[in-house]
C-alpha atoms as a PDB file:
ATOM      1  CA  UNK A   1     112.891 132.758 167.660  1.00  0.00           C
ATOM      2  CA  UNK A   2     116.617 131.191 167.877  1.00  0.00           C
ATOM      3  CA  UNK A   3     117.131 128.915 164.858  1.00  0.00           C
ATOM      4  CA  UNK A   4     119.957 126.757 163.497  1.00  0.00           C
ATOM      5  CA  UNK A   5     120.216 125.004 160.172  1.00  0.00           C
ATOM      6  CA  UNK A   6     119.743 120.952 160.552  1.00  0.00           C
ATOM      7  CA  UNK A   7     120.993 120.444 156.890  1.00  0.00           C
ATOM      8  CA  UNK A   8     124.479 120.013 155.453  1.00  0.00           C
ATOM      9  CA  UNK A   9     123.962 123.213 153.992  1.00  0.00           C
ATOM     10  CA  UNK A  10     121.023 125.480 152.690  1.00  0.00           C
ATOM     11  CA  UNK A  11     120.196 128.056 150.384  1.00  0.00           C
ATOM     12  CA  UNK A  12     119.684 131.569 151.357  1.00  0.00           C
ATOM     13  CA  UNK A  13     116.984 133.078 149.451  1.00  0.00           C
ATOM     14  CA  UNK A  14     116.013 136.759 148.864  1.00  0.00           C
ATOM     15  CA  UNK A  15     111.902 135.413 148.490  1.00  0.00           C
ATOM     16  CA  UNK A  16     109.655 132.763 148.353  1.00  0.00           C
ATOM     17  CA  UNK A  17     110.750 130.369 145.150  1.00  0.00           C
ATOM     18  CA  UNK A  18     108.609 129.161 143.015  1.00  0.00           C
ATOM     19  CA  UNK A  19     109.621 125.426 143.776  1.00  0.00           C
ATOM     20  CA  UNK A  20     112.031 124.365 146.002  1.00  0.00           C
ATOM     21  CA  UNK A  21     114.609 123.326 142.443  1.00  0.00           C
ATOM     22  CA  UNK A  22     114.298 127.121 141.178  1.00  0.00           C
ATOM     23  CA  UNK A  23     117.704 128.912 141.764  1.00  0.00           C
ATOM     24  CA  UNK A  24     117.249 132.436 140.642  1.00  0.00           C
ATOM     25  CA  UNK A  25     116.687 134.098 143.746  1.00  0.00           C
ATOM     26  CA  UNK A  26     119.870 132.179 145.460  1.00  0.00           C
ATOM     27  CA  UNK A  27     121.696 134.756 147.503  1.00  0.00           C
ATOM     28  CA  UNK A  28     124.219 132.636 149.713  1.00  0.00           C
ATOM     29  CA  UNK A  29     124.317 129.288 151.099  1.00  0.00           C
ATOM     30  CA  UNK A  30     123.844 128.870 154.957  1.00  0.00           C
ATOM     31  CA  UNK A  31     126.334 125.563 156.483  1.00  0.00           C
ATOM     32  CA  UNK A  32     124.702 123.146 159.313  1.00  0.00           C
ATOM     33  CA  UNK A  33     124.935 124.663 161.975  1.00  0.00           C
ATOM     34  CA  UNK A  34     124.437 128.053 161.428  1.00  0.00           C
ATOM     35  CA  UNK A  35     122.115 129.744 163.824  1.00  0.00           C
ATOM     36  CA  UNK A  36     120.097 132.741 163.090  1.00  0.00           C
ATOM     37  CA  UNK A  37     116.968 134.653 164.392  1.00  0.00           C
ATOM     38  CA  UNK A  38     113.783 134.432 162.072  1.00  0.00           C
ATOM     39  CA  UNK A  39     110.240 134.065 162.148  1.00  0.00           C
ATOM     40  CA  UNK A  40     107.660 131.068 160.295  1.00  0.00           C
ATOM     41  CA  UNK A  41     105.883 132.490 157.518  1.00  0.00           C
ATOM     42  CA  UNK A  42     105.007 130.668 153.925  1.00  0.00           C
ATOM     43  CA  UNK A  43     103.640 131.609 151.006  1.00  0.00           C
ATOM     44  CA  UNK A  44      99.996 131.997 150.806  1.00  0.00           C
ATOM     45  CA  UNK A  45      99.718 132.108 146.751  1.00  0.00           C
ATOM     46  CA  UNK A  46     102.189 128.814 146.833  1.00  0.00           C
ATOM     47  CA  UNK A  47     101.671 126.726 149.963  1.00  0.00           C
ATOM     48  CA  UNK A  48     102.882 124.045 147.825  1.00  0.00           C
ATOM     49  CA  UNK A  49     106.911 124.907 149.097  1.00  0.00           C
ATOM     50  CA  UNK A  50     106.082 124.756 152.185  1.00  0.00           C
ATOM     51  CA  UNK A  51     106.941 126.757 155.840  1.00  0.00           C
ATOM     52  CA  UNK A  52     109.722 128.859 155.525  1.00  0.00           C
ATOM     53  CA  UNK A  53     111.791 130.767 157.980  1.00  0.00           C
ATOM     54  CA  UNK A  54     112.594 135.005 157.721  1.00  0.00           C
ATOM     55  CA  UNK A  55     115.392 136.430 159.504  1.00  0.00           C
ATOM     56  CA  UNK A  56     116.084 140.008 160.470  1.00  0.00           C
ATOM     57  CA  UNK A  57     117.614 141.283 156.686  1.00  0.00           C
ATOM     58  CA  UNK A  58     114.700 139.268 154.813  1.00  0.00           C
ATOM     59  CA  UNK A  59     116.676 136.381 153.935  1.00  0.00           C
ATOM     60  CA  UNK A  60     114.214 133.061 153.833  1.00  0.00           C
ATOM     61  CA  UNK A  61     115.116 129.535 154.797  1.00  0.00           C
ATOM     62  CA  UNK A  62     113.631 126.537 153.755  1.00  0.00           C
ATOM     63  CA  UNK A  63     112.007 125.153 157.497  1.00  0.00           C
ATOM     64  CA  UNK A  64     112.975 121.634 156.160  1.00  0.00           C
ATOM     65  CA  UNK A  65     116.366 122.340 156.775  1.00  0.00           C
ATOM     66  CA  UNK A  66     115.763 124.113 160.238  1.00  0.00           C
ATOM     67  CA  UNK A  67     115.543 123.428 163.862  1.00  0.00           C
ATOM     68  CA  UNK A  68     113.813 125.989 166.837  1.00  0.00           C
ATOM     69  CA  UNK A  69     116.195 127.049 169.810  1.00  0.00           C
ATOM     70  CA  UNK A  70     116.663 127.396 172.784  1.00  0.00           C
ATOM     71  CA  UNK A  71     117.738 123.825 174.798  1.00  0.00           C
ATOM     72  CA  UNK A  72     118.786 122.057 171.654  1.00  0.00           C
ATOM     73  CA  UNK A  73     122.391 122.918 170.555  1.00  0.00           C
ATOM     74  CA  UNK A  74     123.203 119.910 167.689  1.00  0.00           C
ATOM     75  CA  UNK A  75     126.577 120.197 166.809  1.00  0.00           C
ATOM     76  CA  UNK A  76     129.331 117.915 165.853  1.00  0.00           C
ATOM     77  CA  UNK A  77     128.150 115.524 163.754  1.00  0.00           C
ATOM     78  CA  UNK A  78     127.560 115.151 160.058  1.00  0.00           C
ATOM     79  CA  UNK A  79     124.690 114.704 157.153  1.00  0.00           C
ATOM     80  CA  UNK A  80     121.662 115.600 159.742  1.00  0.00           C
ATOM     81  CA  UNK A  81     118.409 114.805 158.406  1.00  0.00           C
ATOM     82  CA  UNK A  82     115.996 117.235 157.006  1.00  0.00           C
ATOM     83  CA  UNK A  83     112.346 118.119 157.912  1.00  0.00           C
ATOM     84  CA  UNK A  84     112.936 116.957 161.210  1.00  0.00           C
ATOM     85  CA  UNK A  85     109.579 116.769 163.577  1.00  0.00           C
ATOM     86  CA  UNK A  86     109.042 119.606 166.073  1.00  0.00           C
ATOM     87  CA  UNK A  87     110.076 118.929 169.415  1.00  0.00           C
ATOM     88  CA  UNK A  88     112.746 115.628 168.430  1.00  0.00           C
ATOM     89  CA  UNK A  89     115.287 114.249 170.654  1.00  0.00           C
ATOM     90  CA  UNK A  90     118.544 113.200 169.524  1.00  0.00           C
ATOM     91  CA  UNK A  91     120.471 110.677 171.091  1.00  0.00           C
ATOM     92  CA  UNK A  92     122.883 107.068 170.230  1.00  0.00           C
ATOM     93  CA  UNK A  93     122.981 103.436 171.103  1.00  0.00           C
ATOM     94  CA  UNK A  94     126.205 101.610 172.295  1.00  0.00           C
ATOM     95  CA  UNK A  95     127.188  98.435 172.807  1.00  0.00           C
ATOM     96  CA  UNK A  96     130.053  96.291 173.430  1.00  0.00           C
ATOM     97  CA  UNK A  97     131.789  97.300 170.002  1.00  0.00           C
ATOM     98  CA  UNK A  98     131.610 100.954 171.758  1.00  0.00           C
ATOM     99  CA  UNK A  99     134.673 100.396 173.994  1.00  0.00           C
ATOM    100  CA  UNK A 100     135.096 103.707 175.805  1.00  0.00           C
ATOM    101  CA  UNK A 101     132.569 106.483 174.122  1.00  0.00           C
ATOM    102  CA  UNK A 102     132.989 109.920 174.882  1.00  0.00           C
ATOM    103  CA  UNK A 103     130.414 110.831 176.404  1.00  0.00           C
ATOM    104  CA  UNK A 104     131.197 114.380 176.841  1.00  0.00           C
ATOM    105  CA  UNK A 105     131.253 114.786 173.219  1.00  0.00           C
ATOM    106  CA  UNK A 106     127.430 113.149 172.572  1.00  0.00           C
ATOM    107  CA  UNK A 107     125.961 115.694 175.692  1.00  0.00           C
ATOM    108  CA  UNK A 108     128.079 118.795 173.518  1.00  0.00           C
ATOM    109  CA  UNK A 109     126.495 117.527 170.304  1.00  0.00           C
ATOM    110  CA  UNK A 110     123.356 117.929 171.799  1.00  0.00           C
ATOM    111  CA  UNK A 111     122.411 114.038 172.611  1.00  0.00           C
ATOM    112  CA  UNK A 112     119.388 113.326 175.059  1.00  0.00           C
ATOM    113  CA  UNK A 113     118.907 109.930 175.122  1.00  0.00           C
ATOM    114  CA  UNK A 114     120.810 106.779 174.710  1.00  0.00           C
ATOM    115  CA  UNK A 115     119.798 102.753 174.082  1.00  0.00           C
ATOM    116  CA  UNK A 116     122.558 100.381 175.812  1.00  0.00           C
ATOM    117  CA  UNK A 117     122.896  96.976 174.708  1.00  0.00           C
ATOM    118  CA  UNK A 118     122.383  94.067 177.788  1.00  0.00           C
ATOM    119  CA  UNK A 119     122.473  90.778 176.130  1.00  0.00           C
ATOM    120  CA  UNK A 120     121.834  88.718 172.935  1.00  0.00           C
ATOM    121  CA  UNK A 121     119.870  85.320 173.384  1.00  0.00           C
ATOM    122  CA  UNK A 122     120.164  83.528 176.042  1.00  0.00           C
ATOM    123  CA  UNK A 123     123.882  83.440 177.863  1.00  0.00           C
ATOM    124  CA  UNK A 124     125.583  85.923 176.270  1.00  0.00           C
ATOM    125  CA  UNK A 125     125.470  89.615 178.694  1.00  0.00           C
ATOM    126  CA  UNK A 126     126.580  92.850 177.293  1.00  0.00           C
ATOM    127  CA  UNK A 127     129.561  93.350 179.309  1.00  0.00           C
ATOM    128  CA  UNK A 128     129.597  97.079 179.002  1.00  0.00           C
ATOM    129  CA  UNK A 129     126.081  97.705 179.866  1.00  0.00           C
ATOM    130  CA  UNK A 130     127.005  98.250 183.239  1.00  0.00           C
ATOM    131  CA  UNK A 131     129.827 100.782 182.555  1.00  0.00           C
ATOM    132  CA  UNK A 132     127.889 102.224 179.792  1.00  0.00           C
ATOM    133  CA  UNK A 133     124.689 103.179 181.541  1.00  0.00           C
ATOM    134  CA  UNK A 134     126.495 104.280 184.930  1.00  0.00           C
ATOM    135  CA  UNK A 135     128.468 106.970 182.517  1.00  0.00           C
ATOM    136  CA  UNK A 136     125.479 107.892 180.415  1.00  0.00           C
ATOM    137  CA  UNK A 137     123.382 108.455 183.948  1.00  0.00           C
ATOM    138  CA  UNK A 138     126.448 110.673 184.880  1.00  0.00           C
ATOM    139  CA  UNK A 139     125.903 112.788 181.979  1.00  0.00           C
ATOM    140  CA  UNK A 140     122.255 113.068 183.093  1.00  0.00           C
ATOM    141  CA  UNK A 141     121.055 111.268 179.833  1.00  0.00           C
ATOM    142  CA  UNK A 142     117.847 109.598 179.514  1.00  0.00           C
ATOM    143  CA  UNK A 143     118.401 105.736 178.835  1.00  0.00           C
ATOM    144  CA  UNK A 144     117.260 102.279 178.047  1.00  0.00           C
ATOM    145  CA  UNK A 145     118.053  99.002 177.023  1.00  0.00           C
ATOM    146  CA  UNK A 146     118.167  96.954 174.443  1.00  0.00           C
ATOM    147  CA  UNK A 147     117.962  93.225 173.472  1.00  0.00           C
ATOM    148  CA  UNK A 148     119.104  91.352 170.557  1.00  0.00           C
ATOM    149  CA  UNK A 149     116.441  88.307 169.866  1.00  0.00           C
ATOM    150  CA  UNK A 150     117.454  85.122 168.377  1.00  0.00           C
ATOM    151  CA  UNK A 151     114.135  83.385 168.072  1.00  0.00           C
ATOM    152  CA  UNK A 152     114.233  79.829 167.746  1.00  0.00           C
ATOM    153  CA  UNK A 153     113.622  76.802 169.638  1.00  0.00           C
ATOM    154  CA  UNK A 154     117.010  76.396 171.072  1.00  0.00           C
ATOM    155  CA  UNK A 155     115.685  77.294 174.986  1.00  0.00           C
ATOM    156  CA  UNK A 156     113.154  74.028 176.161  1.00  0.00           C
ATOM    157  CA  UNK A 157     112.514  72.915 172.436  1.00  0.00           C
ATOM    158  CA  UNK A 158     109.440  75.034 172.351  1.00  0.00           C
ATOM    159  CA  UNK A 159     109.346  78.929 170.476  1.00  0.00           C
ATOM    160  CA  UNK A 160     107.112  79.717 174.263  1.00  0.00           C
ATOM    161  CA  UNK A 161     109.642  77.890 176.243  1.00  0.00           C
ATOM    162  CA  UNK A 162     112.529  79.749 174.050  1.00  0.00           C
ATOM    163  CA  UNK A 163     110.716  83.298 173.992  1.00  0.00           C
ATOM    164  CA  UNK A 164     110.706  82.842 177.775  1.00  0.00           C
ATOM    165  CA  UNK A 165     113.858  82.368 178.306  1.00  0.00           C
ATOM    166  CA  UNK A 166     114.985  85.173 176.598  1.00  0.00           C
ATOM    167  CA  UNK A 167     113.212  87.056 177.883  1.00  0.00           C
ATOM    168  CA  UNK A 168     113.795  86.337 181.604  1.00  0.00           C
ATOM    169  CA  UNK A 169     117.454  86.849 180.734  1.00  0.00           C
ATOM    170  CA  UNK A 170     116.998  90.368 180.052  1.00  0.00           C
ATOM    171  CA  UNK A 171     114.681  90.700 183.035  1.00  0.00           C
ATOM    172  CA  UNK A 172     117.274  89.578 185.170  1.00  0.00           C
ATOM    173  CA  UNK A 173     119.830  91.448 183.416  1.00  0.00           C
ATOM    174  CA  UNK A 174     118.131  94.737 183.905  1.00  0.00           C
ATOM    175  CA  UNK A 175     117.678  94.042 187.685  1.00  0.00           C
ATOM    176  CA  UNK A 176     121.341  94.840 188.530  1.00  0.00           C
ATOM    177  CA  UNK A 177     121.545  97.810 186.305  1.00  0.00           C
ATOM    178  CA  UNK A 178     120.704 101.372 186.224  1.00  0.00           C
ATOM    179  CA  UNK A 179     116.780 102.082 186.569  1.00  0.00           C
ATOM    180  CA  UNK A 180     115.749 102.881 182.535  1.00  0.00           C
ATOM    181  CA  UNK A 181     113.702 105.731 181.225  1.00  0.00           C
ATOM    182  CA  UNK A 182     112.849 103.870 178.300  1.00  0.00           C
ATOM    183  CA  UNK A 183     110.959 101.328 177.237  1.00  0.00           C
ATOM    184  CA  UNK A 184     113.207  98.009 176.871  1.00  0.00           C
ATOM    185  CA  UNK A 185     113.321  97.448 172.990  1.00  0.00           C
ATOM    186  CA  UNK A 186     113.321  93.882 171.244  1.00  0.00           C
ATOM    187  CA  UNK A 187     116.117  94.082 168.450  1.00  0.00           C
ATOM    188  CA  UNK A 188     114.720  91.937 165.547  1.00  0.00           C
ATOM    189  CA  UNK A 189     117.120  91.468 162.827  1.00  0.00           C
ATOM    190  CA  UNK A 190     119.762  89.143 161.480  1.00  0.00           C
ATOM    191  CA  UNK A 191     123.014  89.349 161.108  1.00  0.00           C
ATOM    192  CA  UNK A 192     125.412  88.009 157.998  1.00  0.00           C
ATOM    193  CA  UNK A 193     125.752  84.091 159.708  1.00  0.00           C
ATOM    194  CA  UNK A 194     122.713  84.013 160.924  1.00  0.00           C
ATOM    195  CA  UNK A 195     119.058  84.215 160.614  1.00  0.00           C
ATOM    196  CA  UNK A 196     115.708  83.106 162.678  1.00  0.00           C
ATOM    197  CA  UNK A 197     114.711  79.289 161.513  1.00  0.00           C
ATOM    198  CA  UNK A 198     111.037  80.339 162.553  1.00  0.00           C
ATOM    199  CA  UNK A 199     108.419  80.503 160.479  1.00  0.00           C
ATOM    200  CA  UNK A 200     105.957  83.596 160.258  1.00  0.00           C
ATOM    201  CA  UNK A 201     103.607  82.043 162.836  1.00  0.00           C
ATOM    202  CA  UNK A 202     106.043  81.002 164.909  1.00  0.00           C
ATOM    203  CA  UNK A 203     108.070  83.460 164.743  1.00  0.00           C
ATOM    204  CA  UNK A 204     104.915  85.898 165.769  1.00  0.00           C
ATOM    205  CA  UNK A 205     104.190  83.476 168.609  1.00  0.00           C
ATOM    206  CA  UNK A 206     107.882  83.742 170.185  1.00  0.00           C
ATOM    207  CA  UNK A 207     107.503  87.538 169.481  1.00  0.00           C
ATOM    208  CA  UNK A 208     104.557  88.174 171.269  1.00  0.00           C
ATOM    209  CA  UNK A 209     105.520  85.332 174.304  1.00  0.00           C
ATOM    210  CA  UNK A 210     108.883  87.561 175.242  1.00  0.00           C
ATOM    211  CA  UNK A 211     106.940  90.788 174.939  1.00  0.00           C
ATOM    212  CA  UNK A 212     103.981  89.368 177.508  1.00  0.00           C
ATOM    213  CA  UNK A 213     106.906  87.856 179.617  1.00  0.00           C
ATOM    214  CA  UNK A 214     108.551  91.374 179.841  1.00  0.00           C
ATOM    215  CA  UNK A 215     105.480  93.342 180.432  1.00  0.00           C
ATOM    216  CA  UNK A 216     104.315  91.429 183.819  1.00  0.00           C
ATOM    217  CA  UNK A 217     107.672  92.207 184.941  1.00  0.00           C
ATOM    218  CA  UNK A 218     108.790  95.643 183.278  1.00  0.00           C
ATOM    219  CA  UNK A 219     106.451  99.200 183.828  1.00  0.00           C
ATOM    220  CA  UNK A 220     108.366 100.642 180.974  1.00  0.00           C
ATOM    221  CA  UNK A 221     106.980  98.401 178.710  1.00  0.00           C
ATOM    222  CA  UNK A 222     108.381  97.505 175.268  1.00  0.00           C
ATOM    223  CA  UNK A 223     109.270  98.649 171.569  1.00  0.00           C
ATOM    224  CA  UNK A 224     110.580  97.067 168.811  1.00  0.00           C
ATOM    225  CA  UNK A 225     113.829  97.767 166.396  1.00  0.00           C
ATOM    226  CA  UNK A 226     114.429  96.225 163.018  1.00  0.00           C
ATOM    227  CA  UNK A 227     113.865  97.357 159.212  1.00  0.00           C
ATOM    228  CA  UNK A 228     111.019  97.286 157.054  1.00  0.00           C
ATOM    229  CA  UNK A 229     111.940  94.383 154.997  1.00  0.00           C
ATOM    230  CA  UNK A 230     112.719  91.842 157.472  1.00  0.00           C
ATOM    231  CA  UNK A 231     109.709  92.894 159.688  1.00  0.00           C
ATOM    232  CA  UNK A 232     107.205  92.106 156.232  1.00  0.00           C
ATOM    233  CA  UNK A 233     109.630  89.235 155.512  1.00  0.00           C
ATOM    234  CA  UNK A 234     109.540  87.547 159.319  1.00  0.00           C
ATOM    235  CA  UNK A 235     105.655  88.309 160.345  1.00  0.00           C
ATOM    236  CA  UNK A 236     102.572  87.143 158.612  1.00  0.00           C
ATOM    237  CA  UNK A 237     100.290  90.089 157.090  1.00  0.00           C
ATOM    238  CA  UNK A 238      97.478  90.000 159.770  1.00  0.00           C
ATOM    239  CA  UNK A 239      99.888  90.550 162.892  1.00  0.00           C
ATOM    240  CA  UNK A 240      98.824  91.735 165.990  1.00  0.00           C
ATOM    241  CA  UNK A 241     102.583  93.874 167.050  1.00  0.00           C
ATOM    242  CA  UNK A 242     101.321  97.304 165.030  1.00  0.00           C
ATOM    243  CA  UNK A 243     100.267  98.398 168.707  1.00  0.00           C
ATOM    244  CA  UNK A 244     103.674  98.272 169.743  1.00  0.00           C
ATOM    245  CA  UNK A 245     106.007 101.798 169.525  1.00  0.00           C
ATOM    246  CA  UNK A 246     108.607 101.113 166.583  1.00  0.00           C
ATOM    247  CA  UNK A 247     112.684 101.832 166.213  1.00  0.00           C
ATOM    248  CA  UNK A 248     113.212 101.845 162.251  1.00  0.00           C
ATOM    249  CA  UNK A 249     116.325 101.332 160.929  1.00  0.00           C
ATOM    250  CA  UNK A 250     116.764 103.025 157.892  1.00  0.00           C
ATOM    251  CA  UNK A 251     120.101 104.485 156.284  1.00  0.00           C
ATOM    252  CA  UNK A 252     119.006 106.414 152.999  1.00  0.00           C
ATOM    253  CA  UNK A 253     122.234 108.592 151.298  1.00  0.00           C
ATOM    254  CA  UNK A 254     119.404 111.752 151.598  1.00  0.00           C
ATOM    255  CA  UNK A 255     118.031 111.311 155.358  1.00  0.00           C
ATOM    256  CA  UNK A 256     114.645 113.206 155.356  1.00  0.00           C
ATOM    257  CA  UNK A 257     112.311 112.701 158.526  1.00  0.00           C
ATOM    258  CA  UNK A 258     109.252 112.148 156.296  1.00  0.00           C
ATOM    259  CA  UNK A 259     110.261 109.553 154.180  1.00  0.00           C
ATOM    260  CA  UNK A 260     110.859 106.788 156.733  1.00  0.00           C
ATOM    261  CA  UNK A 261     109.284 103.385 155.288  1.00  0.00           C
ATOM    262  CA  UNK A 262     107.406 101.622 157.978  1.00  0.00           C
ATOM    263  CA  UNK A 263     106.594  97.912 157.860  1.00  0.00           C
ATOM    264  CA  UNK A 264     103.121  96.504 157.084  1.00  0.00           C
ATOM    265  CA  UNK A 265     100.930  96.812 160.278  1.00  0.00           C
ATOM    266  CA  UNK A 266     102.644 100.076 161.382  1.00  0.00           C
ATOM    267  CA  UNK A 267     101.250 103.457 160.479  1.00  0.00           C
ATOM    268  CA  UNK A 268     104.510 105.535 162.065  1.00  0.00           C
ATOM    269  CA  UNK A 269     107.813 105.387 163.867  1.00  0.00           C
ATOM    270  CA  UNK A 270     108.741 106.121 167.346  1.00  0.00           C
ATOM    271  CA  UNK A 271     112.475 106.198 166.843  1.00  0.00           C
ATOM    272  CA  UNK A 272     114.650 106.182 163.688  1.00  0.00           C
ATOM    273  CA  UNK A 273     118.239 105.300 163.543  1.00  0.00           C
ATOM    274  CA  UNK A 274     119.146 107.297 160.280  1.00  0.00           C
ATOM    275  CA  UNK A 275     122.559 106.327 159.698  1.00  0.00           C
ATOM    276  CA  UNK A 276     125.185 103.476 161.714  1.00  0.00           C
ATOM    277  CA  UNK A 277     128.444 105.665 160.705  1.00  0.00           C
ATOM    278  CA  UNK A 278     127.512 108.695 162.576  1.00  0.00           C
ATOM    279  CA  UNK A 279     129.915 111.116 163.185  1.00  0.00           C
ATOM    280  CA  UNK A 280     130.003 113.058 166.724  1.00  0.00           C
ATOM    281  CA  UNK A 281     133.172 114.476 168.049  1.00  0.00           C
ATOM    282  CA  UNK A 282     136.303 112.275 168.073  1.00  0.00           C
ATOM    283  CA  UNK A 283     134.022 108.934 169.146  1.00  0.00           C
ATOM    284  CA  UNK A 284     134.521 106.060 166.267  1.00  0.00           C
ATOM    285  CA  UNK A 285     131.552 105.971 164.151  1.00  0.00           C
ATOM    286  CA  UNK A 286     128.667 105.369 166.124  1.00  0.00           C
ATOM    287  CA  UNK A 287     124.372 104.802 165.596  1.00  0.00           C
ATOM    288  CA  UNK A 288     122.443 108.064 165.656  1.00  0.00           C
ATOM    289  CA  UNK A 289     118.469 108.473 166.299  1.00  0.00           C
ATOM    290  CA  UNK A 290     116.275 110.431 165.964  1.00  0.00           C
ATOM    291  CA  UNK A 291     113.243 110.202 168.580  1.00  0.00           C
ATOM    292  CA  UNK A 292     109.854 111.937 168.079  1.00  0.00           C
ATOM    293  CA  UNK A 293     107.406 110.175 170.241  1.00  0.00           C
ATOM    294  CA  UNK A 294     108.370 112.120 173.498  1.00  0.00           C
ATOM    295  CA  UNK A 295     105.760 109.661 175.131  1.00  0.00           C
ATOM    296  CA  UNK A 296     108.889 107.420 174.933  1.00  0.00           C
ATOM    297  CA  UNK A 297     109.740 109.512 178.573  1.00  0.00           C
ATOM    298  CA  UNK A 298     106.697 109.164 180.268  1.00  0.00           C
END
């Protein structure tokens, strides 16, 4: 099988090691990107290190640090993480703040998928969601939308009649744009002047009011983006949103695909945006995901 090395860069090794920090049998050092044909095999008197990948001359790669070929090319980018799941997608959000992307340069670097921004609150329209998803349809990219949630009371004086209105903004948003692929996802954070006044019932109350608004309007259903700290900080332990797919944000100096910390009430992630300075061709630094719930498509 085709393979290509996901990591910044990755020992070549003459045999199994002994443990993944032994050195001895170090022959060369293969650089991200690199592709190569090989074959899985691993260690039966050490399964402890893991699959492994053997090429042609009996060099072995740690599969951590590999992808499979054919129909995924990543390229042109930087820091990749490791152990990535079998069968991911890669792909970016933009917004506003992404003035003119090039597109040409996320389908080269082997992007599938991209989020778009429509609107924050109530009022306030993305107005490069129109532009953005026409040109990432033209690339033949799978998309969706996103919506950044300011849960309060500031819509009718009630968290229903303000979770509501939110969320019949987006509906109406997403009428005059491009059909999504993806499920419409709830952003859920705060930002450095501002924070949700709600409490954790209320603010699980004006949660789950804009996701039931959404869904007898929407087919595509939803998902939610935030981090694990202000999802166990905002929601009270016994929630009810763990059936919900989930968008982690999560920027670790090491990005490895199985150390992703989930919030309490989740048992996975759907999506995780790894790092918000991604590098992909001559674009300014731009969010990059990794997706490995291909149900996401259905």
């Amino acid at each position: 099988m085709l393979l290509q090395v996901s990591a910044k860069k990755l020992n070549k090794r003459s045999g199994f090691p002994p443990s993944l920090a032994d050195k001895n049998n170090i022959v060369g050092v293969a650089l991200q990107g690199f592709k190569f044909e090989g074959e899985e095999t691993e260690d039966p008197a050490n399964p402890a290190i893991g699959k492994w990948y053997r090429d042609k001359a009996g060099i072995y790669y740690w599969a951590g640090g590999v992808i499979r070929l054919p129909g995924r090319v990543i390229s042109n980018f930087k820091n990749l993480p490791i152990n990535l799941p079998t069968g991911f997608s890669f792909g970016v959000d933009v917004s506003h703040h992404n003035d003119a992307p090039d597109w040409d340069a996320f389908k080269k670097a082997g992007c599938e998928f991209v989020y778009i921004k429509t609107s924050e609150g109530v009022g306030t329209p993305d107005m490069q969601a129109a532009t953005h998803a026409r040109n990432a349809k033209l690339q033949n990219f799978r998309i969706g939308y996103y919506h950044f949630c300011r849960p309060d009371t500031r819509n009718g004086g009630s968290v229903r009649s303000d979770a509501t209105a939110e969320a019949n903004e987006v509906i109406s948003r997403i009428a005059t744009l491009t059909s999504p692929d993806l499920p419409l996802v709830l952003d859920l954070e705060d930002q450095q002047t501002w924070d949700s006044p709600l409490g954790k019932t209320d603010y699980l109350l004006w949660v789950n009011t804009f996701i039931e608004t959404i869904n007898a309007h929407l087919t595509k259903g939803v998902m939610l983006y935030s981090r694990k700290e202000y999802l166990d900080r905002k929601l009270p332990p016994n929630h009810n949103l763990g059936k919900y797919k989930l968008w982690m944000s999560y920027y670790p100096s090491s990005p490895d695909a199985t150390k992703v910390p989930v919030p309490n009430g989740w048992n996975d992630w759907s999506v995780w945006q790894y790092t918000e300075h991604g590098v992909v061709g001559n674009n300014p630094k731009v969010d990059l995901n990794i997706l490995k719930d291909n149900t996401l498509f259905l």
